[in-house]
Protein backbone atom coordinates (compact mmCIF):
# COMPACT_ATOMS: atom_id res chain seq x y z
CA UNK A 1 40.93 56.07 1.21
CA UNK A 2 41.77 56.61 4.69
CA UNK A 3 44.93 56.71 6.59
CA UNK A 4 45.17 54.23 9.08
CA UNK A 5 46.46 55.60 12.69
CA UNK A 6 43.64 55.30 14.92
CA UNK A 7 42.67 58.21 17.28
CA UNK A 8 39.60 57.98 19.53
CA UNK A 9 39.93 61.16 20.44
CA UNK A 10 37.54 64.28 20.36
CA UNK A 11 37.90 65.74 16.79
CA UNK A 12 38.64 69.12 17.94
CA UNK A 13 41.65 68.20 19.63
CA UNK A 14 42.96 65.06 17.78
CA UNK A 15 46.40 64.47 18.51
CA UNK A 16 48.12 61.47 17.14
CA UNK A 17 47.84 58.31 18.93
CA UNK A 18 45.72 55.15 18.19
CA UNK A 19 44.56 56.46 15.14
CA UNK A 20 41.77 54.48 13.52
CA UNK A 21 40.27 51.13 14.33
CA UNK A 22 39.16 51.54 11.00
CA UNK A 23 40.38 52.39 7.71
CA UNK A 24 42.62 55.37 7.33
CA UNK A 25 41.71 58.75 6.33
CA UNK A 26 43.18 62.09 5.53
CA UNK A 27 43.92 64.33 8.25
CA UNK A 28 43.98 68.15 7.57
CA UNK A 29 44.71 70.42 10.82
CA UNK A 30 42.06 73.11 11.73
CA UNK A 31 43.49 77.11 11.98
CA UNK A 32 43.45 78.20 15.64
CA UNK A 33 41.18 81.20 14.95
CA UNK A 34 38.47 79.21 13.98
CA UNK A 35 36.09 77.39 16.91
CA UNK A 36 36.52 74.07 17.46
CA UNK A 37 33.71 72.01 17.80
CA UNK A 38 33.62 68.22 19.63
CA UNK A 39 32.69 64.98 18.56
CA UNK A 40 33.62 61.53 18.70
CA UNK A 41 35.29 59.52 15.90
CA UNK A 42 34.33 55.56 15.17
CA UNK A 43 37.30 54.10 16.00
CA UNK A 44 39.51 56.36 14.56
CA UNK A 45 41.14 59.42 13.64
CA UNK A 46 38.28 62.35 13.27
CA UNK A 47 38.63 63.88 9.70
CA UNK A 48 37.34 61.62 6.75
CA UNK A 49 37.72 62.81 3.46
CA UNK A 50 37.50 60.02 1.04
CA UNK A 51 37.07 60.79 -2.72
CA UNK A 52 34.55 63.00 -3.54
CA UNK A 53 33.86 65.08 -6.97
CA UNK A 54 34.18 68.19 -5.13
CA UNK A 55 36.50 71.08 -7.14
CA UNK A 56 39.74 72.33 -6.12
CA UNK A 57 38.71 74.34 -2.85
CA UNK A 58 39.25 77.82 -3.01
CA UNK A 59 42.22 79.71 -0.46
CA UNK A 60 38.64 80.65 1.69
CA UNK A 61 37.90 76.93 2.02
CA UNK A 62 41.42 76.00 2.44
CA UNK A 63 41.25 77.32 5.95
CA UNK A 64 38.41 76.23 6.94
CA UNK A 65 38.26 73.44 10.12
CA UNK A 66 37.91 70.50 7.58
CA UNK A 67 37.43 68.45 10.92
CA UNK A 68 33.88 69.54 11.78
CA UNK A 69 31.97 66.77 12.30
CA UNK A 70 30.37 67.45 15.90
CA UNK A 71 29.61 69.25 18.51
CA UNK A 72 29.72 69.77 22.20
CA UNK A 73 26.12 68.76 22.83
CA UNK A 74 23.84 65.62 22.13
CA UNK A 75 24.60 63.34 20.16
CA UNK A 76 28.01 63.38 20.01
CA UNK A 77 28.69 61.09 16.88
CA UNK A 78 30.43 61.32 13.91
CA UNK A 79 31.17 58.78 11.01
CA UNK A 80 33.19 59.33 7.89
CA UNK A 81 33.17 61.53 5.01
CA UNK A 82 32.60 59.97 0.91
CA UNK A 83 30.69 61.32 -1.77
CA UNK A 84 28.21 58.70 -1.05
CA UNK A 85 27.56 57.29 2.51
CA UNK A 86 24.76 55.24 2.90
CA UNK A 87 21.51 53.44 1.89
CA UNK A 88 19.31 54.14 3.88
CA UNK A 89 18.67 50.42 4.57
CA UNK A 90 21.17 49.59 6.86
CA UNK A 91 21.89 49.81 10.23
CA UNK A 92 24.16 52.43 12.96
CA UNK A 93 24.96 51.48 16.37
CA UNK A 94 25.88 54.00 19.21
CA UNK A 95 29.48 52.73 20.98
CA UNK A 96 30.81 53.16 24.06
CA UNK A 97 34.36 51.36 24.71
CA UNK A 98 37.62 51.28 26.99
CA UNK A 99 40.72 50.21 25.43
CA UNK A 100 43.65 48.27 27.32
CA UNK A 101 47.05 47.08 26.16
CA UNK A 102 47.48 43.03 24.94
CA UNK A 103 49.05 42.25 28.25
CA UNK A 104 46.23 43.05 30.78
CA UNK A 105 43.86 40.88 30.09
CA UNK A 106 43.38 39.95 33.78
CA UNK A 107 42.65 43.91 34.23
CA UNK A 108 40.06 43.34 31.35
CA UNK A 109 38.34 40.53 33.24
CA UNK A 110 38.18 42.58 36.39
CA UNK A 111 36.79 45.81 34.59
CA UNK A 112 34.10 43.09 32.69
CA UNK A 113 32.71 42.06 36.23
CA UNK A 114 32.99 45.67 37.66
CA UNK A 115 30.44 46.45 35.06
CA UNK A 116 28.13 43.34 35.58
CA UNK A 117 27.87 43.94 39.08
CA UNK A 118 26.24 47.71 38.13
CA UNK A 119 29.88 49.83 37.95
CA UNK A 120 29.47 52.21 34.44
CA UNK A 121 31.78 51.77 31.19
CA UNK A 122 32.21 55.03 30.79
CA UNK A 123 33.51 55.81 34.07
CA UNK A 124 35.92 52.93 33.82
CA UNK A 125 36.70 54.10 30.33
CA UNK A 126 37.77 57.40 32.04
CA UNK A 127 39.89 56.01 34.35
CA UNK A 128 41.41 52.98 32.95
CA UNK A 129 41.39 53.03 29.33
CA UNK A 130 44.55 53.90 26.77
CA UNK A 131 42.23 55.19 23.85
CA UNK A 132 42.06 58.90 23.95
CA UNK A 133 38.26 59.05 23.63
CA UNK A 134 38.54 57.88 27.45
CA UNK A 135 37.95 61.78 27.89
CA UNK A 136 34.30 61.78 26.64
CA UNK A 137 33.83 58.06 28.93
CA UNK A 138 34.88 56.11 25.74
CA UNK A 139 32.12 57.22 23.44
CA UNK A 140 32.84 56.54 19.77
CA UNK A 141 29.72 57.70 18.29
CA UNK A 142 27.31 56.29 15.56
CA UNK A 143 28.99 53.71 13.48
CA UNK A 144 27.43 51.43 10.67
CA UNK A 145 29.60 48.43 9.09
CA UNK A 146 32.57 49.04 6.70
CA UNK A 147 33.87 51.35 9.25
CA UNK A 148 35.92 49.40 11.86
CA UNK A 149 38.27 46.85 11.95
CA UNK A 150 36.83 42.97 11.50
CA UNK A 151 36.74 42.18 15.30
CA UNK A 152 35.74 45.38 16.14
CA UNK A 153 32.91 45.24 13.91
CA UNK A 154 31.64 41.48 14.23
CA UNK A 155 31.74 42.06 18.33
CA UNK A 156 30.08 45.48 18.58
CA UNK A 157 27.32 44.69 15.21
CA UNK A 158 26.39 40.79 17.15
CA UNK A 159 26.24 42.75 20.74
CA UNK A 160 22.57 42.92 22.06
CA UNK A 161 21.77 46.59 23.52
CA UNK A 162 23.53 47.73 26.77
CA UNK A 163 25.35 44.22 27.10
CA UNK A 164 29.33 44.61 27.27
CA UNK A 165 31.20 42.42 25.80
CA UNK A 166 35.16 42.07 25.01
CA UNK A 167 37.28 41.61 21.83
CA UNK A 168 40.91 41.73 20.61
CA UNK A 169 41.97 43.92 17.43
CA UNK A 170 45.39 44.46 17.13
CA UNK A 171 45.55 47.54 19.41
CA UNK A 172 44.88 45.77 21.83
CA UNK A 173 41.77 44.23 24.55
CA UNK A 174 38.01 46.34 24.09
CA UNK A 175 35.16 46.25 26.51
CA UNK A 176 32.41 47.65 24.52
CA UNK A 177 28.93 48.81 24.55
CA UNK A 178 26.49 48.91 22.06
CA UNK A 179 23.54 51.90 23.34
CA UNK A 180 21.29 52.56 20.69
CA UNK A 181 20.49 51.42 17.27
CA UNK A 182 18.97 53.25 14.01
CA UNK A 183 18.63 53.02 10.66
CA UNK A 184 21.01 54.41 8.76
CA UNK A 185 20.78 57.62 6.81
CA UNK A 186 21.99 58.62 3.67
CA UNK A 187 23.90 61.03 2.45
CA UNK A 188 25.28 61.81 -1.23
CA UNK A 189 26.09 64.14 -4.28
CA UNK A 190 24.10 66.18 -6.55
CA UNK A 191 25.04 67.38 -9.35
CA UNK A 192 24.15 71.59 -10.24
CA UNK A 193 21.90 70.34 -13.19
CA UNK A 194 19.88 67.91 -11.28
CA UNK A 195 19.25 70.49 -8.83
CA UNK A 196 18.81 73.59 -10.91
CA UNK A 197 15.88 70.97 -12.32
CA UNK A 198 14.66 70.11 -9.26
CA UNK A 199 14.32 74.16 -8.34
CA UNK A 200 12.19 74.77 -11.39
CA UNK A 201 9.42 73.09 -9.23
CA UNK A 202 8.07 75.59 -6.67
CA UNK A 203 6.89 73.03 -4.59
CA UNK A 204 10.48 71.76 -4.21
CA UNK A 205 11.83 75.02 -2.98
CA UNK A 206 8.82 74.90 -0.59
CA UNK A 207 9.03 71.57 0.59
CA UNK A 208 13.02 70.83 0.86
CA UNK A 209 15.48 71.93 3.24
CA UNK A 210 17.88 74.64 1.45
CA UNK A 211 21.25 75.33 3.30
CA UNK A 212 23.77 78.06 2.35
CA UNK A 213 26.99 77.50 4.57
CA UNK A 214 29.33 80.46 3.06
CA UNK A 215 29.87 83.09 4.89
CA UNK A 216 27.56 86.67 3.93
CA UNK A 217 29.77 88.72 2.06
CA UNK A 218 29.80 85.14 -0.59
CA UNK A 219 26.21 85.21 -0.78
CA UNK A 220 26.23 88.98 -1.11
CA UNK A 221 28.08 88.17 -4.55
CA UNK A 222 25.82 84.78 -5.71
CA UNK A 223 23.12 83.12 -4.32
CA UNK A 224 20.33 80.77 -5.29
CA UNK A 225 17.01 81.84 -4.00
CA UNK A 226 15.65 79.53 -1.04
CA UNK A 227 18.32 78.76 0.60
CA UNK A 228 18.81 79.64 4.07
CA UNK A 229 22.28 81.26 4.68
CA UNK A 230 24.00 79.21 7.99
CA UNK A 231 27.70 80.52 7.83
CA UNK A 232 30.33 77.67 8.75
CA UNK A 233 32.49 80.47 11.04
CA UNK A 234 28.74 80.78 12.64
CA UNK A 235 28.66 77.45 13.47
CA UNK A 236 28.56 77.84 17.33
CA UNK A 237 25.33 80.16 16.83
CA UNK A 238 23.35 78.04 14.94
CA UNK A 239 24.64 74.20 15.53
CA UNK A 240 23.34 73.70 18.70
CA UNK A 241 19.76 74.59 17.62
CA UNK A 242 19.69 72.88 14.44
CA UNK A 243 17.21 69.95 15.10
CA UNK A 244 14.92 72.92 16.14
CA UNK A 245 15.52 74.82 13.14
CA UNK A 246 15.42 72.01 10.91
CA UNK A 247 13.36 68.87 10.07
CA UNK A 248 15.51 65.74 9.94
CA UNK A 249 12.96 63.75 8.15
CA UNK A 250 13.04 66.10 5.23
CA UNK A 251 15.29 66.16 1.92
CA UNK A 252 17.95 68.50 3.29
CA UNK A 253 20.78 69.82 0.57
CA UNK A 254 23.60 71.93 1.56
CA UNK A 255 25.57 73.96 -0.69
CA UNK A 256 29.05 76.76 -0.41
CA UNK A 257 31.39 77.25 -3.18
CA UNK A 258 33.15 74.41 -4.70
CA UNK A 259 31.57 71.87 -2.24
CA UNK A 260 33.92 71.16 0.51
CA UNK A 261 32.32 73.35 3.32
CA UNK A 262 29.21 72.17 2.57
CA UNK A 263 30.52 68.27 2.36
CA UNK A 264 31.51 68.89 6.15
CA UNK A 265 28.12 70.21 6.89
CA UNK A 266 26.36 67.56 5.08
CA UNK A 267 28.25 65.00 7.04
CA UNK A 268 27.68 66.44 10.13
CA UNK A 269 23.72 66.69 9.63
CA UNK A 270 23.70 62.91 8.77
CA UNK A 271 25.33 62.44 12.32
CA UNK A 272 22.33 64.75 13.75
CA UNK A 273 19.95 62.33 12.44
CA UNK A 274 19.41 64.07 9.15
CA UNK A 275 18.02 60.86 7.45
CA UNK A 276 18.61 62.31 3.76
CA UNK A 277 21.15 64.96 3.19
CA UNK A 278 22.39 66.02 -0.15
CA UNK A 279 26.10 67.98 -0.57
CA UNK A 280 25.87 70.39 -4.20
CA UNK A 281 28.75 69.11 -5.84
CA UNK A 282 31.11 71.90 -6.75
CA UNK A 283 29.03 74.01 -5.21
CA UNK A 284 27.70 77.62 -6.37
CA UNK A 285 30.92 77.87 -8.71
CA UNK A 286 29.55 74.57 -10.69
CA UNK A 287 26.12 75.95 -10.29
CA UNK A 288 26.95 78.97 -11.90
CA UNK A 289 29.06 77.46 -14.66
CA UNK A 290 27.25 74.40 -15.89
CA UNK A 291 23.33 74.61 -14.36
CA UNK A 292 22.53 78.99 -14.70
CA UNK A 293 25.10 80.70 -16.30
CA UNK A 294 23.22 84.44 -14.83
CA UNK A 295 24.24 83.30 -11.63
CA UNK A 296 28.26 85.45 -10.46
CA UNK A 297 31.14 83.61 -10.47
CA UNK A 298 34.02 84.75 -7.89
């Protein structure tokens, strides 16, 4: 599962500090000569890697930034990482929050008024709170239930829009915000021989979004025809565009070589509204090896 320090903080710094509000995860550092890309956690720590059926990563993957989850431009929202993640039924919540220690709860009750009488939480968040995502005006991004801590959760899910309210977790006093609201979106494995059925039909291929996140000199060695090649190291180039490039409302499946790369991808579409968003378990490697044994293995 996930570890449980609880960082607020922008993903592509993420220091230690408050980490997670919410259930721990596994934190894996990001090499510096890769770009770092910004986003906002749910109440803690940035990288979430639960279990998933994905292969032994290759030394390629291995240095990969396993904390992309975001970026630097609208919406900035992440949530965390499992095999499966959502039904498609339920219900996300934008969050805004500042954070202060047990003991100033008088400070709290100020800040609470400040707001009523037409001050903004996120510029109080900058100023005043203790939770690192103070930096981005206390935004914590799209977060559905199962994610936070109880009383973070039963304040922030009974909130109506825009209204702040207060709660205690055991970090300490939150004035929080609940912006927006949307139904949830789904994201989940598939398995090389579901897919290489699924690519028999031509009007799949036509009709579904195909994403190849290695980088060219991979695909150079194996590919799957349809797929459109959008290199992770590339993601600067082609991540701020992507709701132009892409549909949201369509089947979208992502795919690299054992499944990790792809898994961050995958994630990170869901946060972009993706509603349905399928990761190729172990990738082109499985592909290869259990679905179409003419496709290169390397």
């Amino acid at each position: 599962m996930f570890r449980a320090s609880c960082n607020l903080r922008p993903i592509a710094t993420a220091p230690p500090a408050l980490n997670a509000l919410l259930t721990p995860n596994l934190h894996l550092s990001s090499p510096s000569n890769l770009p770092t890309v910004s986003t906002f956690a749910p109440l803690c720590h940035p990288t979430f890697l639960s279990h998933t059926s994905c292969k032994p990563a290759s030394s390629r993957e291995r240095r990969l930034p396993l904390r992309l989850m975001g970026t630097p431009f609208p919406p900035k929202s992440t949530a965390s990482f499992s095999a499966e993640s959502g039904s498609g039924t339920g219900r996300e919540i934008l969050v805004q929050h500042l954070l202060l220690k047990e003991d100033n709860l008088e400070l709290l009750v100020d800040l609470q008024k400040r707001v009523s009488a037409g001050e903004d939480l996120s510029d109080l968040a900058a100023e005043y709170s203790i939770c690192p995502s103070k930096e981005e005006g206390g935004m914590l991004g799209w977060v559905r239930k199962g994610q936070m801590v109880p009383e973070f959760e039963e304040a922030a899910f009974s909130a109506s829009l825009n209204k702040v309210v207060r709660c205690k977790t055991q970090f300490g006093w939150h004035l929080l915000q609940v912006l927006s609201e949307r139904e949830e979106s789904l994201l989940q494995d598939i398995k090389p021989e579901e897919l290489h059925v699924k690519m028999q039909d031509p009007s799949f291929v036509d009709e579904a979004q195909l994403i190849d996140v290695r980088e060219p000199d991979e695909v150079a060695q194996a590919s799957l025809l349809g797929f459109q090649v959008l290199p992770l190291r590339q993601f600067g180039s082609w991540g701020p565009e992507i709701t132009t490039k892409l549909d949201p409302q369509k089947d979208t499946y992502v795919m690299c070589h054992h499944g990790m790369r792809s898994l961050q991808v995958a994630k990170w579409l869901q946060t972009q509204g993706f509603k349905r968003v399928y990761n190729v378990s172990g990738g082109i490697h499985a592909y290869a090896q259990k679905a179409d044994p003419t496709i290169p293995t390397y």
